[in-house]
Protein backbone atom coordinates (compact mmCIF):
# COMPACT_ATOMS: atom_id res chain seq x y z
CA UNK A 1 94.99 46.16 115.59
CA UNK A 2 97.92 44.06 114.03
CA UNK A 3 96.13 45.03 110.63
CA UNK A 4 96.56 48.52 111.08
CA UNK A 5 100.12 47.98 112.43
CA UNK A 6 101.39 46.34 109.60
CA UNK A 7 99.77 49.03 107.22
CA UNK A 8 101.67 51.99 109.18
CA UNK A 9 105.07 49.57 109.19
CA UNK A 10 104.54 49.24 105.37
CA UNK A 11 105.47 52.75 105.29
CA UNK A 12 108.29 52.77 106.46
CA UNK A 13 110.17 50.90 103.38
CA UNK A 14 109.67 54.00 101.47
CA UNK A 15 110.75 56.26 104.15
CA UNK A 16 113.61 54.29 105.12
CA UNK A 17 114.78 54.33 101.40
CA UNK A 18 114.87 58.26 101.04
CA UNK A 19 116.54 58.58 104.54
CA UNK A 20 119.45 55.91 103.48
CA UNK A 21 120.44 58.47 100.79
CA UNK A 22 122.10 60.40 103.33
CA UNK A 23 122.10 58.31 106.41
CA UNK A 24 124.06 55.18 106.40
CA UNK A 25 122.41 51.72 107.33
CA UNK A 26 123.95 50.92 110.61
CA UNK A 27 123.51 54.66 111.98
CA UNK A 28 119.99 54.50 110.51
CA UNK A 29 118.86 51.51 112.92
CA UNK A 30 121.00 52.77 115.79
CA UNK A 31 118.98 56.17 115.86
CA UNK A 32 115.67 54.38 115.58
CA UNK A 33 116.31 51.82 118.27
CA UNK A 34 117.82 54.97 120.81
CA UNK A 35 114.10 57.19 119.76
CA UNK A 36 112.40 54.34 120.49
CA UNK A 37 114.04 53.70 123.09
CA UNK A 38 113.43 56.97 124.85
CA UNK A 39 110.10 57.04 123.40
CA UNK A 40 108.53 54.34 125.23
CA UNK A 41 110.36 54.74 128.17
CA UNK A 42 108.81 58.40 128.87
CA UNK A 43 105.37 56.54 128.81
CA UNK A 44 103.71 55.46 132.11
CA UNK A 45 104.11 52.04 133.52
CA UNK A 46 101.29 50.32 135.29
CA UNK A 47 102.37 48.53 138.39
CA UNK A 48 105.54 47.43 139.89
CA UNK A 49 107.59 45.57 137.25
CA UNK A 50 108.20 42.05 138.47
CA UNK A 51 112.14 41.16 138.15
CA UNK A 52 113.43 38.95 135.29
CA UNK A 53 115.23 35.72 136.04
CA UNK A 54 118.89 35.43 134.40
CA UNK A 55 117.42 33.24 131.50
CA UNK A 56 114.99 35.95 130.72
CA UNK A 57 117.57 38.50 130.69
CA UNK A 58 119.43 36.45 128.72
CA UNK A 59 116.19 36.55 126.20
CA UNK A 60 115.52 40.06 126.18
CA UNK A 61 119.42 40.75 124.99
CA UNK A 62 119.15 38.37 122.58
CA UNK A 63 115.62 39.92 121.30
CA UNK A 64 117.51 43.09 121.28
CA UNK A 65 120.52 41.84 119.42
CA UNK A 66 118.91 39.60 116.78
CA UNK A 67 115.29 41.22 116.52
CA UNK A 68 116.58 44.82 116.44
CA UNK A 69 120.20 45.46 116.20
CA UNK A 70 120.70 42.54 113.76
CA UNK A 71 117.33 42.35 111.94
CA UNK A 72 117.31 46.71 111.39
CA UNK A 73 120.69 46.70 109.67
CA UNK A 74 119.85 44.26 107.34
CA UNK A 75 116.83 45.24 106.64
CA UNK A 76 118.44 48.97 106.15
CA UNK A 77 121.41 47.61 103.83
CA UNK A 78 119.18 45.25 101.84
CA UNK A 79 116.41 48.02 101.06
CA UNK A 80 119.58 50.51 99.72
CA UNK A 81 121.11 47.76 97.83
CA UNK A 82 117.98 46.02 96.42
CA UNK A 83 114.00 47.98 96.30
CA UNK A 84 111.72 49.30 98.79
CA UNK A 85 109.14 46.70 96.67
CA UNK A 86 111.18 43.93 97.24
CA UNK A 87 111.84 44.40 101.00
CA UNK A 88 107.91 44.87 101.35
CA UNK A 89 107.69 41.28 99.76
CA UNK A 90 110.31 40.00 101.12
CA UNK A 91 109.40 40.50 104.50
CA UNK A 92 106.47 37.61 104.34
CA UNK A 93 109.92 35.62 105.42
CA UNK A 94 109.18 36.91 108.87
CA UNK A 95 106.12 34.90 109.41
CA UNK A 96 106.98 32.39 107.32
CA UNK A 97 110.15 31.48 109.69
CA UNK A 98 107.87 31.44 113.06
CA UNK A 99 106.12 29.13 111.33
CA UNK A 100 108.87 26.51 110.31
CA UNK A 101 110.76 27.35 113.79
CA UNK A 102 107.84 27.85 116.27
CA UNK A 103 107.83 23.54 116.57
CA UNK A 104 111.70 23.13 117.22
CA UNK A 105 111.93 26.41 119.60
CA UNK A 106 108.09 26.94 121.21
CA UNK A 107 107.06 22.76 120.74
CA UNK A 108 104.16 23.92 118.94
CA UNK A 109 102.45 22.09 115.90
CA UNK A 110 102.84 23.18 112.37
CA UNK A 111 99.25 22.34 110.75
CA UNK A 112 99.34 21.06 107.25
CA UNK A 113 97.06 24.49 106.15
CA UNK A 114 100.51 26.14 108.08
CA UNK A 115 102.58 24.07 105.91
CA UNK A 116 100.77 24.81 102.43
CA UNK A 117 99.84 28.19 103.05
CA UNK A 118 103.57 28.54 103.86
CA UNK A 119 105.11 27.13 100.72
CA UNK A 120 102.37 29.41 98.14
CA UNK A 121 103.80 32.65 99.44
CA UNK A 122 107.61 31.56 99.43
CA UNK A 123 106.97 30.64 95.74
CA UNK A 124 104.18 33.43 95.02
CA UNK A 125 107.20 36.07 96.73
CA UNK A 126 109.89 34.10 94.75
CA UNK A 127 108.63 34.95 91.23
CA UNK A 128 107.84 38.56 92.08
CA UNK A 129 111.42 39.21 92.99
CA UNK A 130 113.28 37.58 90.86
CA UNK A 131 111.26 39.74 88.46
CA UNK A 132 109.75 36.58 86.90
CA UNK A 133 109.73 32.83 85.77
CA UNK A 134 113.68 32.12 85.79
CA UNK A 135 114.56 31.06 82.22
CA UNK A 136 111.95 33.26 80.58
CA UNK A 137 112.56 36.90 81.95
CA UNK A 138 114.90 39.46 80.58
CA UNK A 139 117.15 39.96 84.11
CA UNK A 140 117.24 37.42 86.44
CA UNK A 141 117.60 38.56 90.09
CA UNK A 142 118.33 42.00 89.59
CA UNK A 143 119.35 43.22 93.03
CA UNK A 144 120.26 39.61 94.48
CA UNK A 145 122.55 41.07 97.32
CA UNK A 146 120.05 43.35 98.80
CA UNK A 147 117.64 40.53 98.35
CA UNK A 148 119.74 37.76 100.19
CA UNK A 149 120.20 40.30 103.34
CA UNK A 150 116.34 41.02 103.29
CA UNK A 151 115.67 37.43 103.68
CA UNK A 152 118.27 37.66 106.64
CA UNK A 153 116.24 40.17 108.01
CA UNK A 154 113.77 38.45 107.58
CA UNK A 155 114.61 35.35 109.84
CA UNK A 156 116.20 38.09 112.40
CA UNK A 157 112.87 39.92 113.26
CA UNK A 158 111.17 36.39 113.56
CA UNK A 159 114.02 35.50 116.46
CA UNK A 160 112.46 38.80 117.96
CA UNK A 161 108.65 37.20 118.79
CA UNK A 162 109.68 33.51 119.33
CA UNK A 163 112.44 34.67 121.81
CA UNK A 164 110.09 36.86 123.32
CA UNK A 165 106.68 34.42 123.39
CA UNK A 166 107.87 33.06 126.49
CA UNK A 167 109.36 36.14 128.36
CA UNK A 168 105.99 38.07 127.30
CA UNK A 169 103.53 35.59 129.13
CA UNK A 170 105.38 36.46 132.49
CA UNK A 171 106.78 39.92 132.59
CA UNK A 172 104.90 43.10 130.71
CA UNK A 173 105.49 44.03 127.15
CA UNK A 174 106.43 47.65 127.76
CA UNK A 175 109.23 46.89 130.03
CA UNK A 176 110.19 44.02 127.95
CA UNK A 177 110.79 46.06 124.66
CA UNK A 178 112.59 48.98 126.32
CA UNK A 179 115.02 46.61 127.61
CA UNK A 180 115.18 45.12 124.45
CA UNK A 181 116.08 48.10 122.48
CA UNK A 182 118.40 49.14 124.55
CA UNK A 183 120.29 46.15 124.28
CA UNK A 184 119.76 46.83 120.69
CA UNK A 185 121.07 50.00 120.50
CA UNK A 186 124.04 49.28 122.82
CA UNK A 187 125.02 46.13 120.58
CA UNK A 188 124.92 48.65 117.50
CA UNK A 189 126.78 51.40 118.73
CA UNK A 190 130.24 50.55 117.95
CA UNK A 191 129.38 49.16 114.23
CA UNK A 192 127.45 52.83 113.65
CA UNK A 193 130.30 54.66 114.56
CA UNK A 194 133.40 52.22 112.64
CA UNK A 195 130.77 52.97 109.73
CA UNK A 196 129.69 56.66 110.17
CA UNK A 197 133.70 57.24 110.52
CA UNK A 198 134.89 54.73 107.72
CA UNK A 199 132.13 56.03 105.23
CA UNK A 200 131.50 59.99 106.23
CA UNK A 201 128.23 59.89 106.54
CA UNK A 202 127.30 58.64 103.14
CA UNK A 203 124.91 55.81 102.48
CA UNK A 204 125.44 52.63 101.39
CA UNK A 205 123.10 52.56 98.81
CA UNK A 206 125.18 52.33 95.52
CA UNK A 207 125.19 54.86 92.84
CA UNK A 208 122.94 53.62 89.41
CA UNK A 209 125.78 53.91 86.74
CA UNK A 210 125.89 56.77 83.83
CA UNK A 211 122.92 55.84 81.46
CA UNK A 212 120.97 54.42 83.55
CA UNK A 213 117.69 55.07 85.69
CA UNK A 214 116.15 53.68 88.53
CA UNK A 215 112.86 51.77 87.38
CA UNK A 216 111.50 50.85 90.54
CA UNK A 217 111.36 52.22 94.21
């Protein structure tokens, strides 16, 4: 199951990169965390949903915050100002920050496979976006900005699963992402509209220069 979910998510680099030539980043993840949103909350609910304590409600805003709100815009600006490629690489910094903060924030045990397994994708990752051995290729970290917020994104939707590890083994995960969405959505609001109003709609994907082309998605 999380196989096929990551190879529907992978999808949506490209389609989030044709949509940000019209729609702007922050408005982008607003309008997916409010469908989602309303989405999931028209499906049934098993059961009587058990109330959360005030440090779980405190968790689920800051899943919504930091995993959604927080984690979609950057992934949104970095993918218009860097490469749908690059965000689909960069995106192994997800996992690879539960791993290094799972044993400060859960108290669980980083294994030394964790630890090596770790460090070959950071550098196998590296040297595919920084299109190269550093010294030796022709451009050195070609979209660097975009890149940098990616990585931010990165460590934002890894906040989302170890602030919601604990929350999740008590309460179920339906109600717990609706909630968390919302919170999402409600913490975006006000930067979708200062940017939808400052910008006019228009993306914040740059526009390539005369003479020359794209070379990469």
């Amino acid at each position: 199951m999380l196989l096929g979910a990551n190879i529907v998510y992978a999808t949506s680099y490209v389609a989030a990169r044709m949509t940000l030539q019209s729609v702007p980043p922050a408005m982008l993840a607003f309008l997916r965390l409010v469908i989602a949103s309303l989405v999931l909350a028209s499906l049934p609910r098993r059961g009587s949903a058990q109330p959360l304590s005030r440090g779980d409600h405190q968790a689920v805003a800051w899943m919504g915050i930091l995993g959604f709100a927080a984690a979609y815009v950057c992934s949104n600006w970095g993918i218009a100002h860097s490469t749908a490629t690059n965000a689909a690489l960069l995106i192994t910094v997800e996992p690879l920050a539960m791993i290094l903060l799972s044993p400060w924030y859960l108290g669980e045990r980083l294994s030394r496979r964790e630890a090596v397994g770790a460090g070959l994708t950071i550098v196998g990752s590296m040297v595919l976006v920084v299109n190269g051995i550093p010294g030796v290729t022709e451009t050195l970290l070609p979209h660097w900005s975009g890149d940098l917020v990616l990585v931010v994104a990165g460590v934002a939707y890894a906040s989302y699963s170890l602030l919601g590890r604990r929350v999740l083994q008590r309460h179920a995960p339906l109600g717990v992402t609706i909630r968390s969405l919302v919170w999402g959505a409600v913490a975006l609001a006000p930067v979708a509209a200062l940017e939808w109003a400052a910008g006019g709609g228009r993306s914040g994907r740059p526009r390539p220069s005369p003479g020359r082309s794209i070379s990469r998605s």
